[in-house]
PDB file of N, CA and C in Angstrom:
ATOM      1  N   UNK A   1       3.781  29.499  15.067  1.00  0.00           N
ATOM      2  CA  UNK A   1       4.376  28.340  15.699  1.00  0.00           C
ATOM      3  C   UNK A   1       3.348  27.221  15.868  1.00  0.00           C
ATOM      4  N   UNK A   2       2.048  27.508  16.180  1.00  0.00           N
ATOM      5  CA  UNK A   2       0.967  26.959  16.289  1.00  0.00           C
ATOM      6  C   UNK A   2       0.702  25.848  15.209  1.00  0.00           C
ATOM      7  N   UNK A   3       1.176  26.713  13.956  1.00  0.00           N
ATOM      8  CA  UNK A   3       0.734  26.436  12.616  1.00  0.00           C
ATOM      9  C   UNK A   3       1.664  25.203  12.219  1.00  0.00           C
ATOM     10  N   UNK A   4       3.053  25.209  12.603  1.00  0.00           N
ATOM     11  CA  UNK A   4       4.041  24.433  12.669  1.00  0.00           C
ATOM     12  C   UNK A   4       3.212  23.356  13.235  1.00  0.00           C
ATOM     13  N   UNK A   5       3.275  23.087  14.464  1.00  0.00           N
ATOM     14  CA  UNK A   5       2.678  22.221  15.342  1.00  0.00           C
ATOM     15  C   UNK A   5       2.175  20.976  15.231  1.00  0.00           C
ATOM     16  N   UNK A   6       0.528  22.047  14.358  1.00  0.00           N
ATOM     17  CA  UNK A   6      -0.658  21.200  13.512  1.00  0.00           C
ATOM     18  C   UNK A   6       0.083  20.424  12.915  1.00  0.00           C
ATOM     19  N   UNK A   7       0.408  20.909  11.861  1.00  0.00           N
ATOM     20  CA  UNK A   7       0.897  20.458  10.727  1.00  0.00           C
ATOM     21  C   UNK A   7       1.737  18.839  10.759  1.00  0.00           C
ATOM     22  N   UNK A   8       2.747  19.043  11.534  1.00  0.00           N
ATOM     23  CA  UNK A   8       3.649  18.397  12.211  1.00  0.00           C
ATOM     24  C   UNK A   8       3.201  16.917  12.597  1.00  0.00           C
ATOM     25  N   UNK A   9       1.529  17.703  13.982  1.00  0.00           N
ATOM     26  CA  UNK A   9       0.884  16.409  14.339  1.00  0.00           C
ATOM     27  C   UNK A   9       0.140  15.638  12.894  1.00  0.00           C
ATOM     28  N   UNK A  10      -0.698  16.399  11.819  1.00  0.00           N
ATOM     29  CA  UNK A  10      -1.295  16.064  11.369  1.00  0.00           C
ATOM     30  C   UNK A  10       0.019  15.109  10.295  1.00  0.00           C
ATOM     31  N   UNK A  11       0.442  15.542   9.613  1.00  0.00           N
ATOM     32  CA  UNK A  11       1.227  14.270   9.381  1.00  0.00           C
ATOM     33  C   UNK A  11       1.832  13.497   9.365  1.00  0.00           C
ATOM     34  N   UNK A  12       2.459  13.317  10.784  1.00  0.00           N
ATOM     35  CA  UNK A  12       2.461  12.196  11.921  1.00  0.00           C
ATOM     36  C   UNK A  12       1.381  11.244  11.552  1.00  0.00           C
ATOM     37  N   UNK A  13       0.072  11.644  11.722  1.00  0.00           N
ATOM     38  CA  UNK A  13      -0.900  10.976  11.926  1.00  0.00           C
ATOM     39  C   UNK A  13      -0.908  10.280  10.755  1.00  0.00           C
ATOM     40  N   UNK A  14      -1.236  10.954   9.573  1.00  0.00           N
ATOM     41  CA  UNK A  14      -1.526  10.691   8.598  1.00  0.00           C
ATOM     42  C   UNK A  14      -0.238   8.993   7.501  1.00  0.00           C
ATOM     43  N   UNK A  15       0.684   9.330   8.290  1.00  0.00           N
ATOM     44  CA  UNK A  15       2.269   8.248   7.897  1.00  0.00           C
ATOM     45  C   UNK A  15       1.272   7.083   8.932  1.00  0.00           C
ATOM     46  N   UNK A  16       0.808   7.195  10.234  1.00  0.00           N
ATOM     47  CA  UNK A  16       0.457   6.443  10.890  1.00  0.00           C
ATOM     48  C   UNK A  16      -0.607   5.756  10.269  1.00  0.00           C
ATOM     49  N   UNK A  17      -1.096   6.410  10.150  1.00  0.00           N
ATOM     50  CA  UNK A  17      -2.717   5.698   9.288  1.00  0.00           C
ATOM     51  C   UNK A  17      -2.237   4.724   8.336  1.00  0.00           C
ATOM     52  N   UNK A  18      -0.803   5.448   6.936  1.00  0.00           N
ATOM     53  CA  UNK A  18      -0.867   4.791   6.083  1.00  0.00           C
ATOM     54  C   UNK A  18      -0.111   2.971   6.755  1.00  0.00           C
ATOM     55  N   UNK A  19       0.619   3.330   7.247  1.00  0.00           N
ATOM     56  CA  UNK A  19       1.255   2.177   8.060  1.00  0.00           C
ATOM     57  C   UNK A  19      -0.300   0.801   8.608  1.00  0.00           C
ATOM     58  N   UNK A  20      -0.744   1.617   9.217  1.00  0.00           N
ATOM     59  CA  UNK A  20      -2.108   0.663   9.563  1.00  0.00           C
ATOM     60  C   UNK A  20      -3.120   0.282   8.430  1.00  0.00           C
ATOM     61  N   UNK A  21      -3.029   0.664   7.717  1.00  0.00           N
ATOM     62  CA  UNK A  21      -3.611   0.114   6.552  1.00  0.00           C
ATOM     63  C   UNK A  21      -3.031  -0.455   5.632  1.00  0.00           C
ATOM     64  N   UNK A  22      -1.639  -0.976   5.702  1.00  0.00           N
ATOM     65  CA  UNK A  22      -0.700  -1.589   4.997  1.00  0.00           C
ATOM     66  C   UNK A  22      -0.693  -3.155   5.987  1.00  0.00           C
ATOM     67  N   UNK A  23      -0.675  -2.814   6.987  1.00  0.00           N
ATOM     68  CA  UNK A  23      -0.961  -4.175   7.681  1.00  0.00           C
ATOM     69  C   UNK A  23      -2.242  -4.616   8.001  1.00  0.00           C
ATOM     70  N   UNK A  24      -3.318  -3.977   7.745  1.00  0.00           N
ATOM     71  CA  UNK A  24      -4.442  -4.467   7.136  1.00  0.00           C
ATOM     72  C   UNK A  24      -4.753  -5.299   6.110  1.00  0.00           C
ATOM     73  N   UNK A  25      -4.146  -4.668   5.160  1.00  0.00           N
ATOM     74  CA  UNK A  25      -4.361  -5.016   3.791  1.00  0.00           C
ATOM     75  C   UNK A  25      -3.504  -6.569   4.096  1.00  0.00           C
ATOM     76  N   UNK A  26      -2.352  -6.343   4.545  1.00  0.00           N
ATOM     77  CA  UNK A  26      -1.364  -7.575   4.530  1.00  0.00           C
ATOM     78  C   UNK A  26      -2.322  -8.811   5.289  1.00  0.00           C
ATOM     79  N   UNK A  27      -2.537  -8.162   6.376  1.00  0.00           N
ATOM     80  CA  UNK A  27      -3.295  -9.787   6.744  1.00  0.00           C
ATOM     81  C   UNK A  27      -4.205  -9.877   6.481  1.00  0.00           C
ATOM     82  N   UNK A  28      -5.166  -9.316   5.746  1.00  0.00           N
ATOM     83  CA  UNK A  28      -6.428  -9.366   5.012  1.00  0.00           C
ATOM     84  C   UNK A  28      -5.819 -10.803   3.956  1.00  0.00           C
ATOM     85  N   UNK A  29      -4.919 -10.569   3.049  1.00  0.00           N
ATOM     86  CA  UNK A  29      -4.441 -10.968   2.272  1.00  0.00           C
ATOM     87  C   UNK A  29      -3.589 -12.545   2.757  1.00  0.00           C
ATOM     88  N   UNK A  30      -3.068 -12.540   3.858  1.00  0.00           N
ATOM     89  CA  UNK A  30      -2.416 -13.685   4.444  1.00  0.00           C
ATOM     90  C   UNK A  30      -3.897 -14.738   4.832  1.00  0.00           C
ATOM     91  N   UNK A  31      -4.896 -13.888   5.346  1.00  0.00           N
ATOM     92  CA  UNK A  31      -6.018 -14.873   5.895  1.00  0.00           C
ATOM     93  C   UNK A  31      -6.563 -15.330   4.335  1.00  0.00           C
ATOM     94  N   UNK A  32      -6.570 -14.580   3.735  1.00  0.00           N
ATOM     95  CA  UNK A  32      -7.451 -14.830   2.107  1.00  0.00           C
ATOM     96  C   UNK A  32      -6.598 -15.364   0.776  1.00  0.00           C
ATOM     97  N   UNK A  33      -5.836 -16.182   0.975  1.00  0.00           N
ATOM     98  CA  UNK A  33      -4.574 -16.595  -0.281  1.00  0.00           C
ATOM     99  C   UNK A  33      -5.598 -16.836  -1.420  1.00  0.00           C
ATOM    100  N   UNK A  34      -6.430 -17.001  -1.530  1.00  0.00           N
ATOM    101  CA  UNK A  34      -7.338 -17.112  -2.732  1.00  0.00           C
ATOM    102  C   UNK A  34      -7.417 -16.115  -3.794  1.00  0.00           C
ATOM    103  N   UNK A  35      -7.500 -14.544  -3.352  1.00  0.00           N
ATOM    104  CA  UNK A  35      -7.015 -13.298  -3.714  1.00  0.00           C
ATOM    105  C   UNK A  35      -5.711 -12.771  -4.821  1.00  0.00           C
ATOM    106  N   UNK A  36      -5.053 -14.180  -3.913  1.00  0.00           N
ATOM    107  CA  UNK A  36      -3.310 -13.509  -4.529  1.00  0.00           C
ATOM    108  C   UNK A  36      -2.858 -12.676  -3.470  1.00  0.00           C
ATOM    109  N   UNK A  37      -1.773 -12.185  -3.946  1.00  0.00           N
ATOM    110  CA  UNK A  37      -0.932 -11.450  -2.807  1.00  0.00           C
ATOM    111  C   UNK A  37      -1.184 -10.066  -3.390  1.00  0.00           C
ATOM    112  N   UNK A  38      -0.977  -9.094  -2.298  1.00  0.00           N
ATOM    113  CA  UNK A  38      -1.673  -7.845  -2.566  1.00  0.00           C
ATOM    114  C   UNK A  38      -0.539  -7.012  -3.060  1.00  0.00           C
ATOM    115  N   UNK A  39      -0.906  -6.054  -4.055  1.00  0.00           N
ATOM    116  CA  UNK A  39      -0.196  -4.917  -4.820  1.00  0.00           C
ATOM    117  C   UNK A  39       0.677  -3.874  -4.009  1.00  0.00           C
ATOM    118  N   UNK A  40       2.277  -4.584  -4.645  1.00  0.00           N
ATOM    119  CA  UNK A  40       2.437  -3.195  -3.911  1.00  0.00           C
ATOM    120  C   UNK A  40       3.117  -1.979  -5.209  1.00  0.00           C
ATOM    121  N   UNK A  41       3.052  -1.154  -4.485  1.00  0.00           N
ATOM    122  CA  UNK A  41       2.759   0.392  -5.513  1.00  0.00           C
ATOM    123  C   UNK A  41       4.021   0.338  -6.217  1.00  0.00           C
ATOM    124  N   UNK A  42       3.898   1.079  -7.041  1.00  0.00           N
ATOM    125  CA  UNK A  42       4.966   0.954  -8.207  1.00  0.00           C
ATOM    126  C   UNK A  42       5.637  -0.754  -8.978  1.00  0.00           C
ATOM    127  N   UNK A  43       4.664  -1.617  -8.406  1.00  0.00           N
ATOM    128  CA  UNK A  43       5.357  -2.716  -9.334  1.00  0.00           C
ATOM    129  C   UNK A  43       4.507  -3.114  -9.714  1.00  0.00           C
ATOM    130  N   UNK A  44       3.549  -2.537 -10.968  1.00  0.00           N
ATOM    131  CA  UNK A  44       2.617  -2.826 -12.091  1.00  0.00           C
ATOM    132  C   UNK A  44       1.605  -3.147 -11.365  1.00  0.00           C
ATOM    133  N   UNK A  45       0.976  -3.832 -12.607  1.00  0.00           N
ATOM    134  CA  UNK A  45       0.064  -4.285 -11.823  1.00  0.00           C
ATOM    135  C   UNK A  45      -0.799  -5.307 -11.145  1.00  0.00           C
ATOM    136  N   UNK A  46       0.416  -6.489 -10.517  1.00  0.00           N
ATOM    137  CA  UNK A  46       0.347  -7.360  -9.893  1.00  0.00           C
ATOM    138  C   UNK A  46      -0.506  -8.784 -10.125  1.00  0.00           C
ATOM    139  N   UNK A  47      -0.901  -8.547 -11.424  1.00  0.00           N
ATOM    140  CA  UNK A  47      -1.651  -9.630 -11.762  1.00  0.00           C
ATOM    141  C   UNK A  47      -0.899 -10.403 -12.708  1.00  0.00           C
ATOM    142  N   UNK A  48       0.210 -10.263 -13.610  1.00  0.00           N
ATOM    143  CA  UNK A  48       1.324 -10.850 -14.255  1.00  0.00           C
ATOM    144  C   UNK A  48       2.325 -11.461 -13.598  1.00  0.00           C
ATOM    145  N   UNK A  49       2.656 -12.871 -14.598  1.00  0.00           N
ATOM    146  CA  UNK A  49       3.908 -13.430 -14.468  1.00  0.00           C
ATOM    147  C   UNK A  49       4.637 -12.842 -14.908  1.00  0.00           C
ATOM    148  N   UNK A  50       4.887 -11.953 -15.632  1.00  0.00           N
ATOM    149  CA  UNK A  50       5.850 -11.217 -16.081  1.00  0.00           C
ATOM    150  C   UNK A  50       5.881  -9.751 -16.130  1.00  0.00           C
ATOM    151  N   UNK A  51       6.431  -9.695 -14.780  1.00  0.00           N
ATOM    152  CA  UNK A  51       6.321  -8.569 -14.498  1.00  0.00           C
ATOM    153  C   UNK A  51       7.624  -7.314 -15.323  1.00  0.00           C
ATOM    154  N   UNK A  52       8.133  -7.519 -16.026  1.00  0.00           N
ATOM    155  CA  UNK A  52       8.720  -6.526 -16.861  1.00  0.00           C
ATOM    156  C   UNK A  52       8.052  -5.980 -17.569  1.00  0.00           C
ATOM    157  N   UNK A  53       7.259  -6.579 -18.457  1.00  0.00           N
ATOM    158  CA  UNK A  53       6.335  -6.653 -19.686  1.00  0.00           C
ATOM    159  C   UNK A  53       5.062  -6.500 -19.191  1.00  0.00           C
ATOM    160  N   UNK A  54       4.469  -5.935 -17.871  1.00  0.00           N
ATOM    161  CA  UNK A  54       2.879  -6.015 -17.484  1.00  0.00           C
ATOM    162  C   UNK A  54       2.391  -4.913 -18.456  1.00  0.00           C
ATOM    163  N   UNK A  55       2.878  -4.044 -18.491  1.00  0.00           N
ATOM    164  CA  UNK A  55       1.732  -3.065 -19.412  1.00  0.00           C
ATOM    165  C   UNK A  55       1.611  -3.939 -21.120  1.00  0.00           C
ATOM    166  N   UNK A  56       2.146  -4.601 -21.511  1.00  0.00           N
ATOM    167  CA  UNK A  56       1.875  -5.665 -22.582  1.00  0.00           C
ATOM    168  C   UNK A  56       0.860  -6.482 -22.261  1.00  0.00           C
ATOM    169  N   UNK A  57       1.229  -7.389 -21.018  1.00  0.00           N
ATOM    170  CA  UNK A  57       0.886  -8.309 -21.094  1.00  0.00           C
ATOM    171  C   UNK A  57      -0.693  -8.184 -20.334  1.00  0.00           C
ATOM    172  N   UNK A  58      -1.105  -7.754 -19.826  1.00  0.00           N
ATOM    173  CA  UNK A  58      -2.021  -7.159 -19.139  1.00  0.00           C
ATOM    174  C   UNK A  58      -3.262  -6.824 -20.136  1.00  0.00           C
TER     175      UNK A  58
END
């Protein structure tokens, strides 16, 4: 049951973390527009206007 528990808390924690480092990154990125706007996962790889075609165009 113990084992449950851990587990439970630990990735709690771990969803938490990713959350805080997503709004990191975000206002890292809002203070720094020079950068570009920051990547989000699964939509290539954020440096294309054309984002259908990034693994081409890239």
């Amino acid at each position: 049951m113990t084992d449950f528990l851990i587990a439970t808390v630990v990735i709690a924690c771990l969803l938490m973390s990713w959350i805080g480092v997503q709004r990191i990154v975000f206002r890292f990125a809002k203070n720094h527009p020079e950068f570009g706007p920051p990547r989000e996962e699964g939509s290539g790889c954020g440096s294309c206007s054309t984002k259908n075609r990034c693994h081409t165009a890239c």
